[in-house]
N, C-alpha and C. Protein backbone atom coordinates (compact mmCIF):
# COMPACT_ATOMS: atom_id res chain seq x y z
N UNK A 1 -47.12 -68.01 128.10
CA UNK A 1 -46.27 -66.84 128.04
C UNK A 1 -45.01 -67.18 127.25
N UNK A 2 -44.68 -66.07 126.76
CA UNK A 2 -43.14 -66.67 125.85
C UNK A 2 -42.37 -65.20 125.78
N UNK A 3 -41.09 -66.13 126.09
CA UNK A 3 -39.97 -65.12 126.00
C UNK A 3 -39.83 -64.35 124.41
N UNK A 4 -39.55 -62.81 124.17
CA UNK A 4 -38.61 -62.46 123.19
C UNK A 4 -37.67 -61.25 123.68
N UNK A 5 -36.88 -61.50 122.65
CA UNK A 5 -35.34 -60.87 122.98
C UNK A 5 -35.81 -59.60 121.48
N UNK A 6 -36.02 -57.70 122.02
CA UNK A 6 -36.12 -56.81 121.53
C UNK A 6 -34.52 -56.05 121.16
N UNK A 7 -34.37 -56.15 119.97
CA UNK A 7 -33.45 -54.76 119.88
C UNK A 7 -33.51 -53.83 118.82
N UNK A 8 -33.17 -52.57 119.13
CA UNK A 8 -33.61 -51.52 118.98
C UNK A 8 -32.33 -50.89 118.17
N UNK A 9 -32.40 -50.47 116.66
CA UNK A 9 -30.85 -50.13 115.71
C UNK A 9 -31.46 -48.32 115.24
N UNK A 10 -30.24 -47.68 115.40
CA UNK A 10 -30.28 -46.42 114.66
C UNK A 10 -30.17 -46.81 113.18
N UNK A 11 -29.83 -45.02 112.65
CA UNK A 11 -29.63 -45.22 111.32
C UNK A 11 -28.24 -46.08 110.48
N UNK A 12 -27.34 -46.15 111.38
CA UNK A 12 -26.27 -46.96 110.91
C UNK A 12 -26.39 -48.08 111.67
N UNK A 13 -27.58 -48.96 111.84
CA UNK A 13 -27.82 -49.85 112.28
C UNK A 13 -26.70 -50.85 113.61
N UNK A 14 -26.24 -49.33 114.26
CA UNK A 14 -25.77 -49.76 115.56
C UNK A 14 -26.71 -49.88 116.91
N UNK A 15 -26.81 -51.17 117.54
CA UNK A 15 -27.35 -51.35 118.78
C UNK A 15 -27.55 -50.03 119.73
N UNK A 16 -29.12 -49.46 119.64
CA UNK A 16 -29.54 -48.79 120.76
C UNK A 16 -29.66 -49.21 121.96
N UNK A 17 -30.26 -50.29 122.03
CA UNK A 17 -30.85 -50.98 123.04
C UNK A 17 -31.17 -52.55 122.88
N UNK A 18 -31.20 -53.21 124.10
CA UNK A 18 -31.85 -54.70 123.94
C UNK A 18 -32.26 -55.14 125.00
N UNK A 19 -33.37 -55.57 125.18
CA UNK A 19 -34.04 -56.15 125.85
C UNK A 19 -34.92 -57.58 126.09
N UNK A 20 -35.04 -58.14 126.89
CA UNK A 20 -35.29 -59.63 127.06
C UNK A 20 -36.88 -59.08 127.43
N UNK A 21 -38.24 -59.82 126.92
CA UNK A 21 -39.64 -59.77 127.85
C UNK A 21 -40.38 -60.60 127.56
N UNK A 22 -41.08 -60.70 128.66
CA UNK A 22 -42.02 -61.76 128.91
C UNK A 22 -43.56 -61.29 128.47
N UNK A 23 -44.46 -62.21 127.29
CA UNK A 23 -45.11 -61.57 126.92
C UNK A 23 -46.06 -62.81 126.33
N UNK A 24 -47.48 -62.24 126.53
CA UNK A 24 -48.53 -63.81 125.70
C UNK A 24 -48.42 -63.60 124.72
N UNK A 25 -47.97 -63.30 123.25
CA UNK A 25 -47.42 -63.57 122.32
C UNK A 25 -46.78 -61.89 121.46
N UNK A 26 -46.78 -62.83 119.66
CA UNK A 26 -45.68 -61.96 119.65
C UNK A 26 -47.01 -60.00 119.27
N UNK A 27 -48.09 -60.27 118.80
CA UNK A 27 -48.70 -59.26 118.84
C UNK A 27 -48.81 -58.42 119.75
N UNK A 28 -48.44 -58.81 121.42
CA UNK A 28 -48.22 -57.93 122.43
C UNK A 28 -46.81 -57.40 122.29
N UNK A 29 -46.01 -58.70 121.91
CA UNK A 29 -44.36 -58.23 122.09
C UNK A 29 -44.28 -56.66 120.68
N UNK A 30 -45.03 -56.60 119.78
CA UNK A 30 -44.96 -55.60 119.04
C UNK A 30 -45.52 -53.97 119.72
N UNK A 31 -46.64 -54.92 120.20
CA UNK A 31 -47.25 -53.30 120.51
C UNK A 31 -45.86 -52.91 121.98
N UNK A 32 -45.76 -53.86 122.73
CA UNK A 32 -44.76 -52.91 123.54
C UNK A 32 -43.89 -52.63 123.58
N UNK A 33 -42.83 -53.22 122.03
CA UNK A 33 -41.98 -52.44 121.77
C UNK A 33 -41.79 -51.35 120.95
N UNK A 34 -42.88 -50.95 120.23
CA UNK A 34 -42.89 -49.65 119.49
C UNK A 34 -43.40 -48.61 120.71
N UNK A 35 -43.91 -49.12 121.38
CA UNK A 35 -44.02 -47.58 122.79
C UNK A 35 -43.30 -47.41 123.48
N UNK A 36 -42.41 -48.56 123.63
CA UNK A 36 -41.14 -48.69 124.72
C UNK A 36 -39.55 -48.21 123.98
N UNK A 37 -39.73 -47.80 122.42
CA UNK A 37 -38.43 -47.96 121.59
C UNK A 37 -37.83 -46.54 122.45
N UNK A 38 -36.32 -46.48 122.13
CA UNK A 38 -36.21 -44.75 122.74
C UNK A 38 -35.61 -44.44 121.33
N UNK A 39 -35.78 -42.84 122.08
CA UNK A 39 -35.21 -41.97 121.12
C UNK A 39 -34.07 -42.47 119.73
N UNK A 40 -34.70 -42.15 118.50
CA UNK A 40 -33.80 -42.44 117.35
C UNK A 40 -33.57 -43.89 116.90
N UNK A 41 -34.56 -44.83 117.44
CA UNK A 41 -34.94 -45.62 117.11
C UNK A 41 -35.32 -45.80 115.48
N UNK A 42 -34.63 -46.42 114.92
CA UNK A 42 -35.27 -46.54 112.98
C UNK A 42 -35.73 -48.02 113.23
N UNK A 43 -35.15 -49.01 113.63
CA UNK A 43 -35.43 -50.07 113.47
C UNK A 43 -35.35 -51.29 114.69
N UNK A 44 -36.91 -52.32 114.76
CA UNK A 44 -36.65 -52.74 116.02
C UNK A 44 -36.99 -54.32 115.36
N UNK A 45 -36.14 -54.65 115.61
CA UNK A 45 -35.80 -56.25 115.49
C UNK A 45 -36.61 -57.12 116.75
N UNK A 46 -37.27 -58.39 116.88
CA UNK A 46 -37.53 -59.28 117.60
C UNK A 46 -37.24 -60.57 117.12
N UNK A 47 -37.01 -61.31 118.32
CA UNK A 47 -36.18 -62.62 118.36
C UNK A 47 -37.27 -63.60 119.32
N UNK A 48 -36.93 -64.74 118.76
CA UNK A 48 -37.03 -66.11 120.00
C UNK A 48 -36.49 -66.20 120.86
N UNK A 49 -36.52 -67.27 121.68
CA UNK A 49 -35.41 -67.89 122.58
C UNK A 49 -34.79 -67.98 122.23
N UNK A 50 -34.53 -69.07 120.96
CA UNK A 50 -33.41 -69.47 119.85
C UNK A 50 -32.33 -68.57 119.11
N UNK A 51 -32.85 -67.20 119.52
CA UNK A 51 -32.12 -66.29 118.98
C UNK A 51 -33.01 -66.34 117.11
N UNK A 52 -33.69 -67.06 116.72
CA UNK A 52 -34.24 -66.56 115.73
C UNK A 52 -35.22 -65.16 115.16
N UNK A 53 -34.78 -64.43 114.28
CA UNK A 53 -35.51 -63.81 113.77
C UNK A 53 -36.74 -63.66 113.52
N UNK A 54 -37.99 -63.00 114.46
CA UNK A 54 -39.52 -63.28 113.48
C UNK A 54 -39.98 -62.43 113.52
N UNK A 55 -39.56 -61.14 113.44
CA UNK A 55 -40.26 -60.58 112.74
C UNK A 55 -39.35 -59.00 113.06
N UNK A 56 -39.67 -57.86 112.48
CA UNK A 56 -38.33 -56.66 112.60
C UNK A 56 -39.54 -55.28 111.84
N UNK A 57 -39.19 -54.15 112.38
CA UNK A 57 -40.34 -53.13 112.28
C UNK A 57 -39.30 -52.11 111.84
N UNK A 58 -39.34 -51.39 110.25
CA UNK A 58 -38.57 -50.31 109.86
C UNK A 58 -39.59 -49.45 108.98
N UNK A 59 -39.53 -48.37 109.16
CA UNK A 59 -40.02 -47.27 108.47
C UNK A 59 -41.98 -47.18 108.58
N UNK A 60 -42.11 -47.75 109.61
CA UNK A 60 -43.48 -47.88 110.03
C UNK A 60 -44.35 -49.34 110.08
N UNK A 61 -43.53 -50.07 108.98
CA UNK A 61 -44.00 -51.36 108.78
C UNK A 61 -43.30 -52.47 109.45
N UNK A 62 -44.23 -53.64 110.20
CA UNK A 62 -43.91 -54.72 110.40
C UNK A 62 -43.77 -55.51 109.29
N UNK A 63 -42.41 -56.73 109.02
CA UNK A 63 -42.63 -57.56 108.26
C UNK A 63 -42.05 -59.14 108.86
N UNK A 64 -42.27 -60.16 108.13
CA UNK A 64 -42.21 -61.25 109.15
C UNK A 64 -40.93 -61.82 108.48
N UNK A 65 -39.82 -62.48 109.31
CA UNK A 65 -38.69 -62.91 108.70
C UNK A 65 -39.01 -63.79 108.16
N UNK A 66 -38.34 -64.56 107.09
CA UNK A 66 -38.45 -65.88 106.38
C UNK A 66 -37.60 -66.92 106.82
């Protein structure tokens, strides 16, 4: 199981939401945060433990950080 840290940016990419979950990887951590995003959601960022970037979902598409 592995932790990621979800957050969730409007259109002026101010913090909707954030959330910490526990999840068997990150293909689950995607699907449950695009059903779980709320309202006016444009863009949902996921993180490591580390606070690293891997991967962030805007305009329908997932792409993977570098």
């Amino acid at each position: 199981m592995s932790v990621f840290k979800i957050n969730y940016l409007n259109n002026e990419k101010a913090l909707l939401s954030s959330e910490t979950i526990l999840m068997k990887g990150l293909p689950a951590a995607k699907r449950s945060s695009s059903s779980m995003a709320p309202m006016g959601t444009v863009k949902i960022e996921i993180y490591d433990i580390a606070e690293n970037l891997l991967t962030s979902k805007e305009l329908g598409k997932w792409t993977v950080a570098e």
